[in-house]
C-alpha atoms as a PDB file:
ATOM      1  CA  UNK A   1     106.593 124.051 100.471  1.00  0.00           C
ATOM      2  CA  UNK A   2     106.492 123.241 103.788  1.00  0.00           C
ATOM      3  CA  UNK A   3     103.181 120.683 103.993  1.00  0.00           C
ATOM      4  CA  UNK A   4     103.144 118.936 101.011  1.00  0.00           C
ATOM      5  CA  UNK A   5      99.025 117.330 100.705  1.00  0.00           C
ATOM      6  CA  UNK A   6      98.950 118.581  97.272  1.00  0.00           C
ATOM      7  CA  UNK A   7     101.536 115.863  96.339  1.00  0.00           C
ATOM      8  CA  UNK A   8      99.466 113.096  97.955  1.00  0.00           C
ATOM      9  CA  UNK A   9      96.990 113.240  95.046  1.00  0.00           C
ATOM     10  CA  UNK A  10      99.032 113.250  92.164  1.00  0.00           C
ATOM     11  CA  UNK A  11     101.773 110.574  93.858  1.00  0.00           C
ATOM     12  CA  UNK A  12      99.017 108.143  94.530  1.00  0.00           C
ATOM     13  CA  UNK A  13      96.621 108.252  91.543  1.00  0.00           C
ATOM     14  CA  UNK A  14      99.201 109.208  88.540  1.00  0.00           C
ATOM     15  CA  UNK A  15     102.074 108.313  89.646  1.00  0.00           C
ATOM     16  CA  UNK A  16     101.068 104.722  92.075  1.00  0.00           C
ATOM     17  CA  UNK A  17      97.939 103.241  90.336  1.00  0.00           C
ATOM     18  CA  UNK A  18      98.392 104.137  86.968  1.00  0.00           C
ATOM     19  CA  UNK A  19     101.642 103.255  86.756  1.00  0.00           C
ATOM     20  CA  UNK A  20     100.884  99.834  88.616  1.00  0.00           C
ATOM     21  CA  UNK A  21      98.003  99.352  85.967  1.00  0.00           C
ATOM     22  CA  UNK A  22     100.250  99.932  83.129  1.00  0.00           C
ATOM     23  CA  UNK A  23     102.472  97.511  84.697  1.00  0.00           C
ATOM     24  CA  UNK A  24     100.101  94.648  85.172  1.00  0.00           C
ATOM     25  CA  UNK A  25      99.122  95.371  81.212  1.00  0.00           C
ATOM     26  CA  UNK A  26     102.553  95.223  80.209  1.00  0.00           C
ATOM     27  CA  UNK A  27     102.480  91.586  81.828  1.00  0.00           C
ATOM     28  CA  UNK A  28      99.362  90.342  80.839  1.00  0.00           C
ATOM     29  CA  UNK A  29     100.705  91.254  76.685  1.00  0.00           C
ATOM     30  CA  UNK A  30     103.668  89.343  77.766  1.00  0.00           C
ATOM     31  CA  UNK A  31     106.359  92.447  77.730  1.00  0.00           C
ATOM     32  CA  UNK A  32     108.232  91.843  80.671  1.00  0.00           C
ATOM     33  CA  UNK A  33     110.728  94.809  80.914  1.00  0.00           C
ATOM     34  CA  UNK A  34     107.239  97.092  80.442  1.00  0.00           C
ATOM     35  CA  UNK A  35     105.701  95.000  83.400  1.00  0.00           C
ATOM     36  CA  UNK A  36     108.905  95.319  85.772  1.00  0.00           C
ATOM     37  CA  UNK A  37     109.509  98.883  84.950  1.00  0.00           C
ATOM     38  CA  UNK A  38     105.980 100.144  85.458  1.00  0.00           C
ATOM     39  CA  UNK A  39     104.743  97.936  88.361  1.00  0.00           C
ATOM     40  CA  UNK A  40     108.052  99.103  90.138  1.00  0.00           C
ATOM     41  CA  UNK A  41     107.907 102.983  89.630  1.00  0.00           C
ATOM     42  CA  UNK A  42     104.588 102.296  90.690  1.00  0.00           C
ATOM     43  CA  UNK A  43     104.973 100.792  93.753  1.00  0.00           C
ATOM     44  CA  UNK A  44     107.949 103.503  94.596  1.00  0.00           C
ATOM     45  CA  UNK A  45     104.913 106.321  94.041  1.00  0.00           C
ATOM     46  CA  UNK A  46     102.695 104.364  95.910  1.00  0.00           C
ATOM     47  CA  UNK A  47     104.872 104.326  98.565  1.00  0.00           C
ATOM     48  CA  UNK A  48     106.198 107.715  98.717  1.00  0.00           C
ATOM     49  CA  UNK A  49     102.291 108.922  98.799  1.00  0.00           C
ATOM     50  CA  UNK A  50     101.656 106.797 102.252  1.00  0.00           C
ATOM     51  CA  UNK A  51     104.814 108.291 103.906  1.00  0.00           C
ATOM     52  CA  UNK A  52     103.768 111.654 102.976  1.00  0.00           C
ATOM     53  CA  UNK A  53     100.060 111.438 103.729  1.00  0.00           C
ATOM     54  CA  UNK A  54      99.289 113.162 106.444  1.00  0.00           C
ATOM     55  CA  UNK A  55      97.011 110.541 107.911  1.00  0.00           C
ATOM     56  CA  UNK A  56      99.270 108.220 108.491  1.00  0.00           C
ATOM     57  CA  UNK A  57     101.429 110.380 110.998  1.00  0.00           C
ATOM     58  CA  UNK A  58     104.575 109.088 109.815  1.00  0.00           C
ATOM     59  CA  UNK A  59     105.996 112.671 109.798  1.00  0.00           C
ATOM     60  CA  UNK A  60     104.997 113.218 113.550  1.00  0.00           C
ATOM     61  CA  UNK A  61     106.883 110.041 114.432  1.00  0.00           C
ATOM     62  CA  UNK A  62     110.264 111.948 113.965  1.00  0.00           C
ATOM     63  CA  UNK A  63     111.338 114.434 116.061  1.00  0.00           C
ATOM     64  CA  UNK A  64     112.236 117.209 113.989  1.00  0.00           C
ATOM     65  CA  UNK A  65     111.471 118.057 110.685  1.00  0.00           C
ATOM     66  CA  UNK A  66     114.950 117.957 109.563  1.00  0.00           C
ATOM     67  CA  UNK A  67     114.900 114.452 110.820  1.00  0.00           C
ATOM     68  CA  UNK A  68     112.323 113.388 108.283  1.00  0.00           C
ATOM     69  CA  UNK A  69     113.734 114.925 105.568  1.00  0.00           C
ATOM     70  CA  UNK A  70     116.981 113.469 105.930  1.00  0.00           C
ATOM     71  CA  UNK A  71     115.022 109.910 105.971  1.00  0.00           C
ATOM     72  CA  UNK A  72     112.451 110.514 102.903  1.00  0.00           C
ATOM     73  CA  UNK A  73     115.994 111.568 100.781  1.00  0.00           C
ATOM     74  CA  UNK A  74     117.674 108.590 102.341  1.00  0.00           C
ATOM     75  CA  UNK A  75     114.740 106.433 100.810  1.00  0.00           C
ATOM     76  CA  UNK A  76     115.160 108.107  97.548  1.00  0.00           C
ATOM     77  CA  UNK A  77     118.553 107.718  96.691  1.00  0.00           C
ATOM     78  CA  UNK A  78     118.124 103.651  97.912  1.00  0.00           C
ATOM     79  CA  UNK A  79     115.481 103.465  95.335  1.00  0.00           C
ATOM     80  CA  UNK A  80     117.285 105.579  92.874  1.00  0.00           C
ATOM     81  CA  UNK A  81     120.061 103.306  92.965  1.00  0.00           C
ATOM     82  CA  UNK A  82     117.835 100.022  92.744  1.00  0.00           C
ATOM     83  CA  UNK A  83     116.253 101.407  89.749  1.00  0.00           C
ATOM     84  CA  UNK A  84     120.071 102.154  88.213  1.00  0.00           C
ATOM     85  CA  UNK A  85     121.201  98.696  88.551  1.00  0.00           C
END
């Protein structure tokens, strides 16, 4: 897939605000491992969605495609290790 819009949906709604929501929930019923783990997974898809959205020409800030790859894998595996420790 070489434009990937179709993601931008799903990353922001299901997988950023819903997740969030869930997360602010969790708080509010006082379960605070619930509240951490949601809001942050959240906030990782909410995230991911604005650097892939093709309105906010993050993409055409590199200059090669390769380039931003390289950096949206970087940014997963630092997250993927945050979310491991």
């Amino acid at each position: 897939m070489s434009v990937p819009n179709i993601v931008v949906g799903s990353a922001l709604f299901y997988g950023g605000l819903a997740q969030l929501l869930a997360g602010m929930w969790e708080f509010a019923v006082g379960n605070t491992f619930g509240a951490t783990a949601f809001s942050s997974y959240g906030a990782f898809w909410l995230s991911y969605a604005f650097i892939i959205s093709p309105w906010t020409a993050i993409e055409s800030s590199y200059t090669s495609p390769t380039d931003f790859a390289h950096a949206v894998r970087s940014e997963e595996r630092r997250v993927g290790k945050e979310c491991m420790e």
